[in-house]
Structure formats: C-alpha cells, structure tokens
Protein backbone atom coordinates (compact mmCIF):
# COMPACT_ATOMS: atom_id res chain seq x y z
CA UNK A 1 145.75 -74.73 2.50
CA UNK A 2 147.34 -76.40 5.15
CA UNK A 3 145.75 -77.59 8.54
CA UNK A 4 147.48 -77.71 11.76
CA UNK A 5 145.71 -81.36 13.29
CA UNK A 6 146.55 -80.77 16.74
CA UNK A 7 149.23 -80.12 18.88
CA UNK A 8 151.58 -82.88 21.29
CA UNK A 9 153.07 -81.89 24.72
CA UNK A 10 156.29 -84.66 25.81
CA UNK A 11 159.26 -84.75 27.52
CA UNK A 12 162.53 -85.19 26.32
CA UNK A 13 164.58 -86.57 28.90
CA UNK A 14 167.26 -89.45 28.01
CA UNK A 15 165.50 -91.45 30.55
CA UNK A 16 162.96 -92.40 27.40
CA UNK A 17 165.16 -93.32 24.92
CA UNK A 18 167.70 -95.37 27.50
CA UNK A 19 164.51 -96.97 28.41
CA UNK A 20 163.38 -97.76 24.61
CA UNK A 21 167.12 -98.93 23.48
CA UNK A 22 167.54 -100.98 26.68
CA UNK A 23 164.28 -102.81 26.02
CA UNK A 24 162.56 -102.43 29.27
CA UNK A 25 158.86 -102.10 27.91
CA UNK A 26 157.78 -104.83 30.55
CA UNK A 27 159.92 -103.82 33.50
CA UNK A 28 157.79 -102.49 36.44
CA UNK A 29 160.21 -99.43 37.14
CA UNK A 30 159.91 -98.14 33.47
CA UNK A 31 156.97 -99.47 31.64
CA UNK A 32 154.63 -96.70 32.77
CA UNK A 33 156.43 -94.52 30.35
CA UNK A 34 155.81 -96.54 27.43
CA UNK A 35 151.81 -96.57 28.44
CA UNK A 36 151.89 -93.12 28.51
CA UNK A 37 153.11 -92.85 25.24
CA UNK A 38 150.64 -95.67 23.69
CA UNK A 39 148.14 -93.00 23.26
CA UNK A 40 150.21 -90.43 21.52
CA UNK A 41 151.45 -93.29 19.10
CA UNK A 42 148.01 -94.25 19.00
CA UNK A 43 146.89 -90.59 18.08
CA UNK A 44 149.51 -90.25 15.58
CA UNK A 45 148.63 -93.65 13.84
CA UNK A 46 145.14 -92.00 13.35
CA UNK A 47 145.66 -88.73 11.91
CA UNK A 48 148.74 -89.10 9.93
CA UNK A 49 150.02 -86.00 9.71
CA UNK A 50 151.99 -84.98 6.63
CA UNK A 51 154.39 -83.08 8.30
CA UNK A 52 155.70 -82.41 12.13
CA UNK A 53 156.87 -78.62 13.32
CA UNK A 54 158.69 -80.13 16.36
CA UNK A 55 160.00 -77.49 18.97
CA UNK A 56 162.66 -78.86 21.06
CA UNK A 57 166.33 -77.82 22.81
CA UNK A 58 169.74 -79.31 21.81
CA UNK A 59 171.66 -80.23 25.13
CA UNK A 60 175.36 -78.47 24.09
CA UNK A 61 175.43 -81.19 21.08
CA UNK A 62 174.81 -79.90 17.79
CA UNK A 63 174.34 -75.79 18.98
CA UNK A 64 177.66 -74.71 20.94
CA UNK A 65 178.25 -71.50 22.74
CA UNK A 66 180.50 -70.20 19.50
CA UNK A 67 176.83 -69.24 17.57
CA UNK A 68 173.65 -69.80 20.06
CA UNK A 69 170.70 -68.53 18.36
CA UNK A 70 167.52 -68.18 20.54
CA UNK A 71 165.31 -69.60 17.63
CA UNK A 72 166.54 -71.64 15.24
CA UNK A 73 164.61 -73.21 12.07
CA UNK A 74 165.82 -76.60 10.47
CA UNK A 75 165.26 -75.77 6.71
CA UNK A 76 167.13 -78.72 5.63
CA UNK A 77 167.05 -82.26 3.85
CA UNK A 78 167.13 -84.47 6.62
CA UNK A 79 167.91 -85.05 10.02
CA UNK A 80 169.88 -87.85 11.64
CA UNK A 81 170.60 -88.46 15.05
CA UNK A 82 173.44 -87.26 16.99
CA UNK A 83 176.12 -89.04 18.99
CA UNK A 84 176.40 -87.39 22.68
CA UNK A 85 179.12 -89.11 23.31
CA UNK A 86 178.97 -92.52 23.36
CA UNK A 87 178.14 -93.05 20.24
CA UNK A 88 174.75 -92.45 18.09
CA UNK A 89 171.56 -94.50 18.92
CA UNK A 90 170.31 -96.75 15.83
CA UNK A 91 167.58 -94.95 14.72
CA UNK A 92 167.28 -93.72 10.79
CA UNK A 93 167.43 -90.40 9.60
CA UNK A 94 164.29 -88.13 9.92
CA UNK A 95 163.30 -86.62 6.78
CA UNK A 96 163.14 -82.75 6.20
CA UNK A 97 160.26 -80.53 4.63
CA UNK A 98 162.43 -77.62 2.88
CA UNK A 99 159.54 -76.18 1.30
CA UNK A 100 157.30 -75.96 4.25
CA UNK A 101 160.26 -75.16 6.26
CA UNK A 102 161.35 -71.95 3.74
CA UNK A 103 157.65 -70.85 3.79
CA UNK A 104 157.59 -71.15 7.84
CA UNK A 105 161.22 -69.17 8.09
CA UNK A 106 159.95 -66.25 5.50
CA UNK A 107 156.44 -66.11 7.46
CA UNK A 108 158.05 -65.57 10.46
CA UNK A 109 160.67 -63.46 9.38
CA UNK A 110 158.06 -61.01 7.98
CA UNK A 111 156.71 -60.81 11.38
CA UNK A 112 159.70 -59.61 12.99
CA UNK A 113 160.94 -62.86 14.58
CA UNK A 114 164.73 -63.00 14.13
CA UNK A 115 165.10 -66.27 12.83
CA UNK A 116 168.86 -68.59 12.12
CA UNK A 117 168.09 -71.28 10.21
CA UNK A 118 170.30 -74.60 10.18
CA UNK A 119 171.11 -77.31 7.64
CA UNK A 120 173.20 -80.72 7.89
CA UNK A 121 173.08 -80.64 11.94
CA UNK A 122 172.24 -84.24 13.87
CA UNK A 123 169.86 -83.93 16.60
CA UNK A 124 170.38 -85.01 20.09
CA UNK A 125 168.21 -86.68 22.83
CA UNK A 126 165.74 -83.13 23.06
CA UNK A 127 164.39 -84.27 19.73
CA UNK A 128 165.25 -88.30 19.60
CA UNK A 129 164.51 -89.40 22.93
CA UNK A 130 160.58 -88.96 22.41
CA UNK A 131 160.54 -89.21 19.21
CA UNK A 132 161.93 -93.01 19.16
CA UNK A 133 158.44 -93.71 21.20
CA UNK A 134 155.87 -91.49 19.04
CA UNK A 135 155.59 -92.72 15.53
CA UNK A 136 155.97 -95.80 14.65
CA UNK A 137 158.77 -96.74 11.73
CA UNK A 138 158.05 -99.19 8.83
CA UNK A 139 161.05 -100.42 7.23
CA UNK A 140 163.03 -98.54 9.39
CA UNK A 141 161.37 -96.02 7.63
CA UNK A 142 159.49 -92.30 9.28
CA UNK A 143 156.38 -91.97 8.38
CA UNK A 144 156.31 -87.99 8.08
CA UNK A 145 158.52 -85.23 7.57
CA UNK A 146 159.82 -82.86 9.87
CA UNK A 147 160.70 -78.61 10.22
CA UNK A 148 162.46 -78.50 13.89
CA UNK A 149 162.51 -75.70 15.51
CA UNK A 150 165.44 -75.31 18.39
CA UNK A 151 165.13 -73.13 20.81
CA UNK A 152 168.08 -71.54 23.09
CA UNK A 153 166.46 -72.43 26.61
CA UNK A 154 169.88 -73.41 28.09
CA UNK A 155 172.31 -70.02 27.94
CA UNK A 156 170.69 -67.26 30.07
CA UNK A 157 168.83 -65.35 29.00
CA UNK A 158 166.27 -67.41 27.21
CA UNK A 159 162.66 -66.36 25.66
CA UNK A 160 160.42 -65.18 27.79
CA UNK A 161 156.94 -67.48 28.03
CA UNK A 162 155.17 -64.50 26.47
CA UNK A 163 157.75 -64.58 23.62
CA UNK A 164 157.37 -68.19 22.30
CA UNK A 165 153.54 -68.25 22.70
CA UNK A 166 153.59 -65.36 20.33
CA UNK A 167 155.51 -67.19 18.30
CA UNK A 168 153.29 -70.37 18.32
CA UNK A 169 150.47 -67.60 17.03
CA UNK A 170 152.89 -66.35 14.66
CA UNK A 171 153.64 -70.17 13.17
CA UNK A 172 149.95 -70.35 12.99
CA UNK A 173 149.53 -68.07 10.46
CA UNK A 174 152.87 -69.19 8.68
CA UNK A 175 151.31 -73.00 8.45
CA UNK A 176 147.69 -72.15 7.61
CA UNK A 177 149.11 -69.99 4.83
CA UNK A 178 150.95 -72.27 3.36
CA UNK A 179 149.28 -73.28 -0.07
CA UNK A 180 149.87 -76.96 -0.41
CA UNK A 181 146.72 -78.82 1.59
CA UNK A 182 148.60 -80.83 4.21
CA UNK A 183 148.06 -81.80 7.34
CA UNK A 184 150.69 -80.40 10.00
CA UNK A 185 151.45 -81.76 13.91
CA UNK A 186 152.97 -78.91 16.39
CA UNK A 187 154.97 -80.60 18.65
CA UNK A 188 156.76 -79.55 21.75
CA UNK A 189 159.37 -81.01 23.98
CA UNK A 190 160.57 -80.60 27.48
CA UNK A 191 160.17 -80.70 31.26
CA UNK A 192 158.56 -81.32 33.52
CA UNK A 193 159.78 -80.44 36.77
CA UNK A 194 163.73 -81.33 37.43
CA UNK A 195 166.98 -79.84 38.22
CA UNK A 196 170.00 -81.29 37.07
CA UNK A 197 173.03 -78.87 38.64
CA UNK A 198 174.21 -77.20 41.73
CA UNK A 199 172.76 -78.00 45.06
CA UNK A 200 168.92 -78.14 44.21
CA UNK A 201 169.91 -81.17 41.74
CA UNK A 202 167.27 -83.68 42.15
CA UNK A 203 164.47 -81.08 42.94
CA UNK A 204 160.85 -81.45 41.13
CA UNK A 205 157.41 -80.23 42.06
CA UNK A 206 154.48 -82.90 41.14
CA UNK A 207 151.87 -80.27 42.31
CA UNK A 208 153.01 -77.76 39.89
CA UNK A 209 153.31 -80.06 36.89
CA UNK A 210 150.31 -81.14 36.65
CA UNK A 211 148.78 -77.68 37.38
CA UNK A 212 150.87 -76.68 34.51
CA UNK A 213 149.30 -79.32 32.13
CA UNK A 214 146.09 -77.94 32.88
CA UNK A 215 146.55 -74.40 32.30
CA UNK A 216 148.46 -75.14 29.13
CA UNK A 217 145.32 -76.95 27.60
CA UNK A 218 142.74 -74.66 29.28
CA UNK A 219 143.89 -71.08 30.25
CA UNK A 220 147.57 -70.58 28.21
CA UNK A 221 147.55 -67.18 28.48
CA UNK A 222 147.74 -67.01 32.02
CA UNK A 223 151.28 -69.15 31.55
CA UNK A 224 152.44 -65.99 29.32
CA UNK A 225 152.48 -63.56 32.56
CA UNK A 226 154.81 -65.72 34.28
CA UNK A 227 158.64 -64.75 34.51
CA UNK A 228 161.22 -66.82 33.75
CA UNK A 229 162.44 -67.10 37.56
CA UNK A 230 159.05 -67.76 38.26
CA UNK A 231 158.94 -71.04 36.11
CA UNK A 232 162.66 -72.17 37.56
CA UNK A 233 161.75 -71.82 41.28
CA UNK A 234 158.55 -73.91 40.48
CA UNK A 235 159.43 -76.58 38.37
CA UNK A 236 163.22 -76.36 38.75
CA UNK A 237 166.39 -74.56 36.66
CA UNK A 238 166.23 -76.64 33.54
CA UNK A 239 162.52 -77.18 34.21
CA UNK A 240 161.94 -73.75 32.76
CA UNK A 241 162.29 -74.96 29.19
CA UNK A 242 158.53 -76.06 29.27
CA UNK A 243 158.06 -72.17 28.22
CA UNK A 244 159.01 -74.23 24.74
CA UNK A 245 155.26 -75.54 25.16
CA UNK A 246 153.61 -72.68 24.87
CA UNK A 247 155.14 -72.51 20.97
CA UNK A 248 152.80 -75.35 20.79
CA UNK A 249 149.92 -73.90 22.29
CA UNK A 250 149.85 -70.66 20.65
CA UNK A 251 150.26 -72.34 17.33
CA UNK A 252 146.72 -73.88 18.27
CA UNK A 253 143.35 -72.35 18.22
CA UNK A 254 141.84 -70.96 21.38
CA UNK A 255 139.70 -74.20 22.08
CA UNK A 256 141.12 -77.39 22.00
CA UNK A 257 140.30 -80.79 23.05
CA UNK A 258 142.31 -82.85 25.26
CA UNK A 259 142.61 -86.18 23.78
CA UNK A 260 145.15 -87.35 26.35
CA UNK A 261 147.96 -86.84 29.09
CA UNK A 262 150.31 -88.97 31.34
CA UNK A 263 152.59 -88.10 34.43
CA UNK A 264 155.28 -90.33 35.65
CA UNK A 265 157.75 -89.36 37.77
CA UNK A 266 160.80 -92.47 37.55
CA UNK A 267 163.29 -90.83 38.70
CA UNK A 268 164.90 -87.10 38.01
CA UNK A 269 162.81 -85.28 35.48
CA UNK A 270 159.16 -85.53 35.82
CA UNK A 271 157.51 -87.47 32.66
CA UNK A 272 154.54 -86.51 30.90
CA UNK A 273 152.45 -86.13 27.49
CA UNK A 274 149.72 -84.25 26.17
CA UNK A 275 147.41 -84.56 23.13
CA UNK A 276 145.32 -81.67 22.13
CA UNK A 277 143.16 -82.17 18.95
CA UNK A 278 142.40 -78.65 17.68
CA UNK A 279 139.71 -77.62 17.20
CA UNK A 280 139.58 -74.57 14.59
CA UNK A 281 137.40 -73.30 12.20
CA UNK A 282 138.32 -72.10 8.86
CA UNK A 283 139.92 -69.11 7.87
CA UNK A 284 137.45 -65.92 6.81
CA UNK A 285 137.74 -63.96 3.67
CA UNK A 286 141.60 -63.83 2.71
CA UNK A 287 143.17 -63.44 6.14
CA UNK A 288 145.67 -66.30 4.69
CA UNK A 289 146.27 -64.80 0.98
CA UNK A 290 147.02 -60.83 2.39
CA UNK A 291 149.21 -62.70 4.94
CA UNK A 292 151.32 -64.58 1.64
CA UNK A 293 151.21 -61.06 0.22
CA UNK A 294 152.70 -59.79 3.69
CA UNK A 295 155.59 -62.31 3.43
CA UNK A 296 157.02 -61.26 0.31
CA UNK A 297 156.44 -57.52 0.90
CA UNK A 298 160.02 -57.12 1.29
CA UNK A 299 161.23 -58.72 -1.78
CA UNK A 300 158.06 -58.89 -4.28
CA UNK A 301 159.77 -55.87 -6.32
CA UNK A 302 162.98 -57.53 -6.62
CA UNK A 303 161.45 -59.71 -9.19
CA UNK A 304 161.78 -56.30 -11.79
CA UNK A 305 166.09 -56.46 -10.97
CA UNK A 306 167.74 -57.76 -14.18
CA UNK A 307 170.86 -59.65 -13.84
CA UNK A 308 169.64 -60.32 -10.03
CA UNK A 309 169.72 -63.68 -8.31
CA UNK A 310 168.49 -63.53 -4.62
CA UNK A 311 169.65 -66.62 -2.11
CA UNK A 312 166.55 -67.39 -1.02
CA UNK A 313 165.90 -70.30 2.09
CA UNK A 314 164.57 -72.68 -0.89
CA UNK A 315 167.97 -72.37 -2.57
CA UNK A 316 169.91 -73.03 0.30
CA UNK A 317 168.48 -76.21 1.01
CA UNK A 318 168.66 -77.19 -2.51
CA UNK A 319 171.88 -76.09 -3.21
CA UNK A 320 173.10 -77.12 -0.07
CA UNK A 321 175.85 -79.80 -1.07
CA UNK A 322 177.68 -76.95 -3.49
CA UNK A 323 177.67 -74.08 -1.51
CA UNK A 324 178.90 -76.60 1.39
CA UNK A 325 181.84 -78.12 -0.71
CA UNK A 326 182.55 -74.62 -2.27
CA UNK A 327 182.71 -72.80 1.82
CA UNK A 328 185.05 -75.29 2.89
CA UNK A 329 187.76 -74.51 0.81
CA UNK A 330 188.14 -72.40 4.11
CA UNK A 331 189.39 -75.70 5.43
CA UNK A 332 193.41 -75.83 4.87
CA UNK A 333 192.76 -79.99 4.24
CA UNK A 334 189.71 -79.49 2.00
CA UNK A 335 191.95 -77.02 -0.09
CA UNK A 336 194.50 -79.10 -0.59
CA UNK A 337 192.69 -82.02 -1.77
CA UNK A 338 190.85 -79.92 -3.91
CA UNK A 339 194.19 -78.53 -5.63
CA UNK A 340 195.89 -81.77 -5.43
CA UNK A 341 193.04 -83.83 -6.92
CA UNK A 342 190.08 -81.68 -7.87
CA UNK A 343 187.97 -85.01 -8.94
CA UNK A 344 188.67 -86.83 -5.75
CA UNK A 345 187.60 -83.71 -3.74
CA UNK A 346 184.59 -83.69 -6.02
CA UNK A 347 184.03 -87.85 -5.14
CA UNK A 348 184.49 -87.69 -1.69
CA UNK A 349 181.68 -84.76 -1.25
CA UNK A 350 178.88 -86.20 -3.56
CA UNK A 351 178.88 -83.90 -6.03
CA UNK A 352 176.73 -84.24 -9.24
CA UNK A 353 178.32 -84.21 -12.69
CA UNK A 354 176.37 -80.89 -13.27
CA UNK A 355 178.04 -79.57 -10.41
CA UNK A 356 181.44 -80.93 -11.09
CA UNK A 357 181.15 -79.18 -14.90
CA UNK A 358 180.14 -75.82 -13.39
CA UNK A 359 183.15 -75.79 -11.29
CA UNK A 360 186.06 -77.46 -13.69
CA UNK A 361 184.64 -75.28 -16.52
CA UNK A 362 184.64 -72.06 -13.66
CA UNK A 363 181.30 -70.96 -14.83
CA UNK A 364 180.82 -68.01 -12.52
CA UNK A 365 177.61 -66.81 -14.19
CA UNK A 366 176.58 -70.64 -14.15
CA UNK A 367 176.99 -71.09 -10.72
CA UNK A 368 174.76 -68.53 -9.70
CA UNK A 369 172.10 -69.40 -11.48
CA UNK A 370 172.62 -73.03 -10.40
CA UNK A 371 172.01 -71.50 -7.03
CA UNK A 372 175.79 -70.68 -5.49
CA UNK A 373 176.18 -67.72 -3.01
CA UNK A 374 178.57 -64.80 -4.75
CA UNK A 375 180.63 -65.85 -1.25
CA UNK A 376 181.58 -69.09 -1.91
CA UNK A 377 182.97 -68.34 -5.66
CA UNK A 378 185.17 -65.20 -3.83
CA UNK A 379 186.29 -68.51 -1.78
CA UNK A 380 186.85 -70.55 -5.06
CA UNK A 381 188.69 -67.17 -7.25
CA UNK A 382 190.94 -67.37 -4.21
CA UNK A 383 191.79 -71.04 -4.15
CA UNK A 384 192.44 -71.29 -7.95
CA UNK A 385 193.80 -67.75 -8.22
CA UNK A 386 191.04 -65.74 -9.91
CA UNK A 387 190.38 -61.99 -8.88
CA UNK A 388 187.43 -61.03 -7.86
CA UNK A 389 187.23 -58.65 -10.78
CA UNK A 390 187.69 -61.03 -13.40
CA UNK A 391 184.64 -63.01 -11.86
CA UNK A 392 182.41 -60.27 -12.14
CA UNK A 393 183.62 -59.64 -15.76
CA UNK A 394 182.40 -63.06 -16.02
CA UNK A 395 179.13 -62.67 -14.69
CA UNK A 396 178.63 -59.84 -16.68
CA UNK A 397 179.55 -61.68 -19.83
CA UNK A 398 182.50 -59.16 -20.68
CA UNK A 399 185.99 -58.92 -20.90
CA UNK A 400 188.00 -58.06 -18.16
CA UNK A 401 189.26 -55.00 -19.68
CA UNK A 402 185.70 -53.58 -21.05
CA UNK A 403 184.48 -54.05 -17.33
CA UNK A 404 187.80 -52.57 -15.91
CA UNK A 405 186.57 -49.51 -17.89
CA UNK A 406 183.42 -49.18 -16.72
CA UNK A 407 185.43 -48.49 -13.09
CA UNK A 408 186.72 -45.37 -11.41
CA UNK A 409 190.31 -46.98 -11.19
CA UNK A 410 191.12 -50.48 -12.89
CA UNK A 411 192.29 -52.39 -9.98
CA UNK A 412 192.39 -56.58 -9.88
CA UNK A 413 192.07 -58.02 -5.79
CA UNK A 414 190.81 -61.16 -4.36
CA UNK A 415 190.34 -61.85 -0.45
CA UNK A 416 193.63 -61.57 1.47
CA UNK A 417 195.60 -64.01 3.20
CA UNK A 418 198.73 -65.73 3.95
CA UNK A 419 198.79 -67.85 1.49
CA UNK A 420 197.94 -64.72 -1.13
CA UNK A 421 199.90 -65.04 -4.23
CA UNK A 422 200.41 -68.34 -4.50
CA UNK A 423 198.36 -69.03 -7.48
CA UNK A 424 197.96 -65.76 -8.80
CA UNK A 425 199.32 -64.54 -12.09
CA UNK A 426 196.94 -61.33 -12.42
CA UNK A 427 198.70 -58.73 -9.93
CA UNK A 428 201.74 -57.74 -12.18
CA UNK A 429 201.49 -54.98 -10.00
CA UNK A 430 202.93 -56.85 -6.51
C-alpha cells in the first residue's frame, strides 16, 4: 500500500522564484529565504518520496473565470511551467502520476467531493515558485512525480477551512488505498499574511502567522471553526488561501512531528515553511480494501455491459493526444488543415501511426476501444461528412440499413451547423 511520508507547509509567492532566477542566494536582503528552505530540500533529499500530491492556487494563468472549479485534480502526463507574462522561467517539465492521480480523483469522487480534473495545463508561480527551491534537479531532471491539486481560493466564494481539511482526510484514505507501495509527500502552498489590492495592500500580521503555524502542526481542528472572513481580516484578503494548508494537514495523521519551520518577512507576503514527518500507524483489518470496494461501487456492475466502453480518468490521460486532436476539429483552423492535408494535421499534433490508421481507415468501433470519447467521433462524422447513424451502424458491426431497421423511424443526422452540408452526401432528403 502506499504511505503518505509527511506533509510540507510553503509559500508561494513570486518573491521566491525572482529571488532563485535572479541568483541572489548570498544577498543579505534575500538569502534568509533560501536557509529556510535548506531544510525542506534537506528533508526531501532524505526521504525520497515517490510521488508529490501538491495543493496549490493558479494566479488567473492557466484557470480563467470562463470554467473556475473549486477543486481541481491534475490527472495528466506532465506539467510544465507557465509563462505569466513575460515569458516562462527555465525550469523542465514536472512529471505526472496518471495512475495515482485516477485512483486519487475516483477515491474522492466516491466520497462526494465534486472533483474537475485537468490535463495539458502549465502551472504558474503558486506551484513553481517553491517548487524551484524544494527538490533538487539532476540533469535538469525531477526527481519525483507529481498529482496537483488546484484549488479556487481567488473567486469568492472559496472552500471553507472545514471543507479542505475534510478533504485532506478524504485524500488520506484515497493515498493509503492505493495498492502500489509508494511513498507519497502532501504538499501545500500559500500565505502567509499579505494583501495585495485595494487600500489594505501591504497589510500582514507576524503575530498571527506564526500562531497559525503552530496550531496547524498541533491543534488543526481548531483552524476548521474559523470563517473565511475570519482568516482575511487576520492574515489579509489573499492571505486566506492558507485554508489550502489544512488539505495538507488533514491528509496527515493526528500526531505529527515537526521536523522544521521558517518565517521571513522580505517584503509583501510573509515567508514561511513547515515540515511535519507523520507519524501513523498502520491500517487495521481492511479499512483500505472495503474503501477500494467503496470506490468502484458505482461502476463495479458495469463490467457485466456487453458492447460497453466506459471513459474512465485512466483513459483520458492515456488517450489524451487523440481525443485532443479529434475535439479540436471544433477549431475552424484545425479543420481546415485537417481537410486540406489530413497527414500534416496528423504531423503537426504527434500522432502515432496506430492512431493515424484508426482515423484514415474511420474505424469507429476501433477508436473506442483504442480509448476515444463517442464525442469526439460525432466531431470527426461531422468534419468528413458521416451521420451519426452510420457510425453507430459501425460500431455495431452492421449495415446501415439493418440498423436503420432496428429504429422507430429511419432517419440519418449529424450535429448541426453552418457549415452543415458541405460534405455530406447521405441526406437525399434536404
């Protein structure tokens, strides 16, 4: 089974990484942040954990206000860094954990968290900026793999601290359940005290902060009856995203041991770490095999559906690259490439030859148990002008007239649009 190690407290302010990229390890004004962060580094050379669950905010980078999820899991390949606007830092790629990241997202659907889940998205200076200082890279090279977790601490409302500590306890259960024996770091970033808008800009509150990194290592609980107001008028507007640490501490067991903590305050946001090893015991009886049995609940009988494919969060992430190239025929620019020059559209998006056959050859029944969504090939009939009945025929392995027949009227129709009829030489009707 898997092990959660321990869990890391930091902040994420820019302030780190401008300090790391800019080289001022020895300069009086900034170096206190790197000694801080010795420790951690130091903690994480030791115990080399297998895989991070690192909770963290995007800044208005990769999640906009057009889909803001309040939790969002990272289920994908990798994860490279994002450019905020003047231009991305040089730091590699992190790379993902889809299995652990499927089993998380399933575990925690089953217990009623309503989870998004996110794929090909850089991440911006709530995950990089510590990150650059905590493990240390050979070969420009990570030494562990990641499952982010972004939370939506910046639109109003935002998860109460009651909320995401249940959620750490529920991402216990989904990482000690999982069945491969790895060793997992729960990571958190954010805070301390600071305010960066509106008239209070500048505020931050060194009594409360470090009060705060007591009772998150010794009492965390009490943290949980706290209101969200209550957290901004101590620590700051923006400051309130520390309720992200309690994810963290909730995913730990109820005695930990600090290991280590910092406090700097430079300049705007107050900086600080925390190390907690954890100190659990094992698991009695099968708590963790009846809580496996609980995540598949749902679905365990859909196994007995013949002819039925489900799109699971595994196949997502490995059929990721398809389902993308096959969605953004949505994309007027992608379409056209696609019908001027299907094998340069199939070049320029990395397609394997596998792939490329499925689609040249239209293998509708192929592509779905290659992994393809039903609502991408609906997509593809349209572009290539293909009903949607003649793709279930397909699937079906009939005729288009034997499966007409086993209809109430025998229609043909595809999705609508303007540029409907173009390629299509199946209505006679229209």
């Amino acid at each position: 089974m898997a092990r959660i190690i321990g869990g890391v407290g930091v902040s994420h302010t820019p302030t780190i990484g401008f300090a790391y990229d800019t080289h001022k390890q020895d300069d009086p004004s900034w170096a206190p942040i790197f000694k801080g962060f010795e420790p951690v580094r130091a903690w994480f050379r030791e115990k080399k954990p297998d895989a991070l669950v690192y909770v963290f905010n995007d800044h208005i980078t990769s999640f906009f206000f057009d889909n803001y999820a309040v939790f969002s899991l990272g289920i994908g390949e990798e994860y490279p860094v994002a450019d905020e606007g003047g231009g991305a830092r040089a730091l590699p790629a992190v790379p993902g954990n889809p299995e652990l990241a499927a089993h998380i997202g399933a575990s925690l659907i089953a217990e009623e968290f309503d989870m998004s889940f996110f794929q090909d998205k850089p991440l911006d200076h709530g995950f990089f900026s510590p990150m650059s200082v905590l493990l240390e890279r050979t070969a420009n090279k990570w030494p562990t793999t990641l499952v982010p977790l972004q939370v939506g601490v910046v639109q109003f409302p935002i998860p109460s601290a009651a909320r995401c500590y249940k959620l750490g306890q529920a991402l216990r259960r989904a990482i000690e359940s999982y069945p491969e024996d790895i060793s997992v770091a729960v990571l958190a970033t954010g805070g301390l005290s600071h305010q960066v808008h509106g008239e209070r800009s500048g505020f931050n509150n060194v009594e409360w902060d470090k009060h705060f990194l007591e009772l998150i290592t010794r009492d965390p609980a009490r943290l949980t009856e706290m209101t969200v107001a209550e957290y901004a008028e101590l620590g700051g507007w923006e400051g309130a995203e520390i309720v992200m640490w309690l994810i963290m501490r909730g995913a730990l067991s109820a005695n930990v041991r600090k290991v280590h903590s910092s406090y700097y305050l430079p300049s705007m946001t107050a900086i600080a770490t925390l190390v907690l090893d954890n100190d659990d015991l094992p698991v009695p009886g099968k708590v963790n095999e009846r809580h496996r049995e609980r995540i598949v609940e749902q679905t365990r009988d859909a196994a007995k559906l013949t002819g039925t494919h489900p799109f699971t969060l595994v196949k997502s992430a490995r059929r990721y690259r398809i389902n993308k190239f096959l969605h953004d025929l949505v994309i007027p620019e992608h379409r056209e490439l696609f019908r001027r020059d299907q094998e340069a559209a199939f070049a320029k998006a990395g397609l394997t030859e596998q792939e490329r056959d499925l689609i040249r050859r239209r293998d509708w029944q192929g592509l779905i148990h290659y992994g393809a969504i039903f609502f991408v090939l609906e997509k593809l009939g349209a572009v290539v002008g293909v009903s949607n009945l003649h793709i279930y025929a397909a699937m079906r392995g009939e005729k288009l007239e034997d499966f007409l027949k086993t209809r109430n009227t025998q229609v043909l129709y595809s999705v609508t649009g303007t540029e409907a009829g173009r390629n299509v030489s199946w209505d006679r009707k229209s």
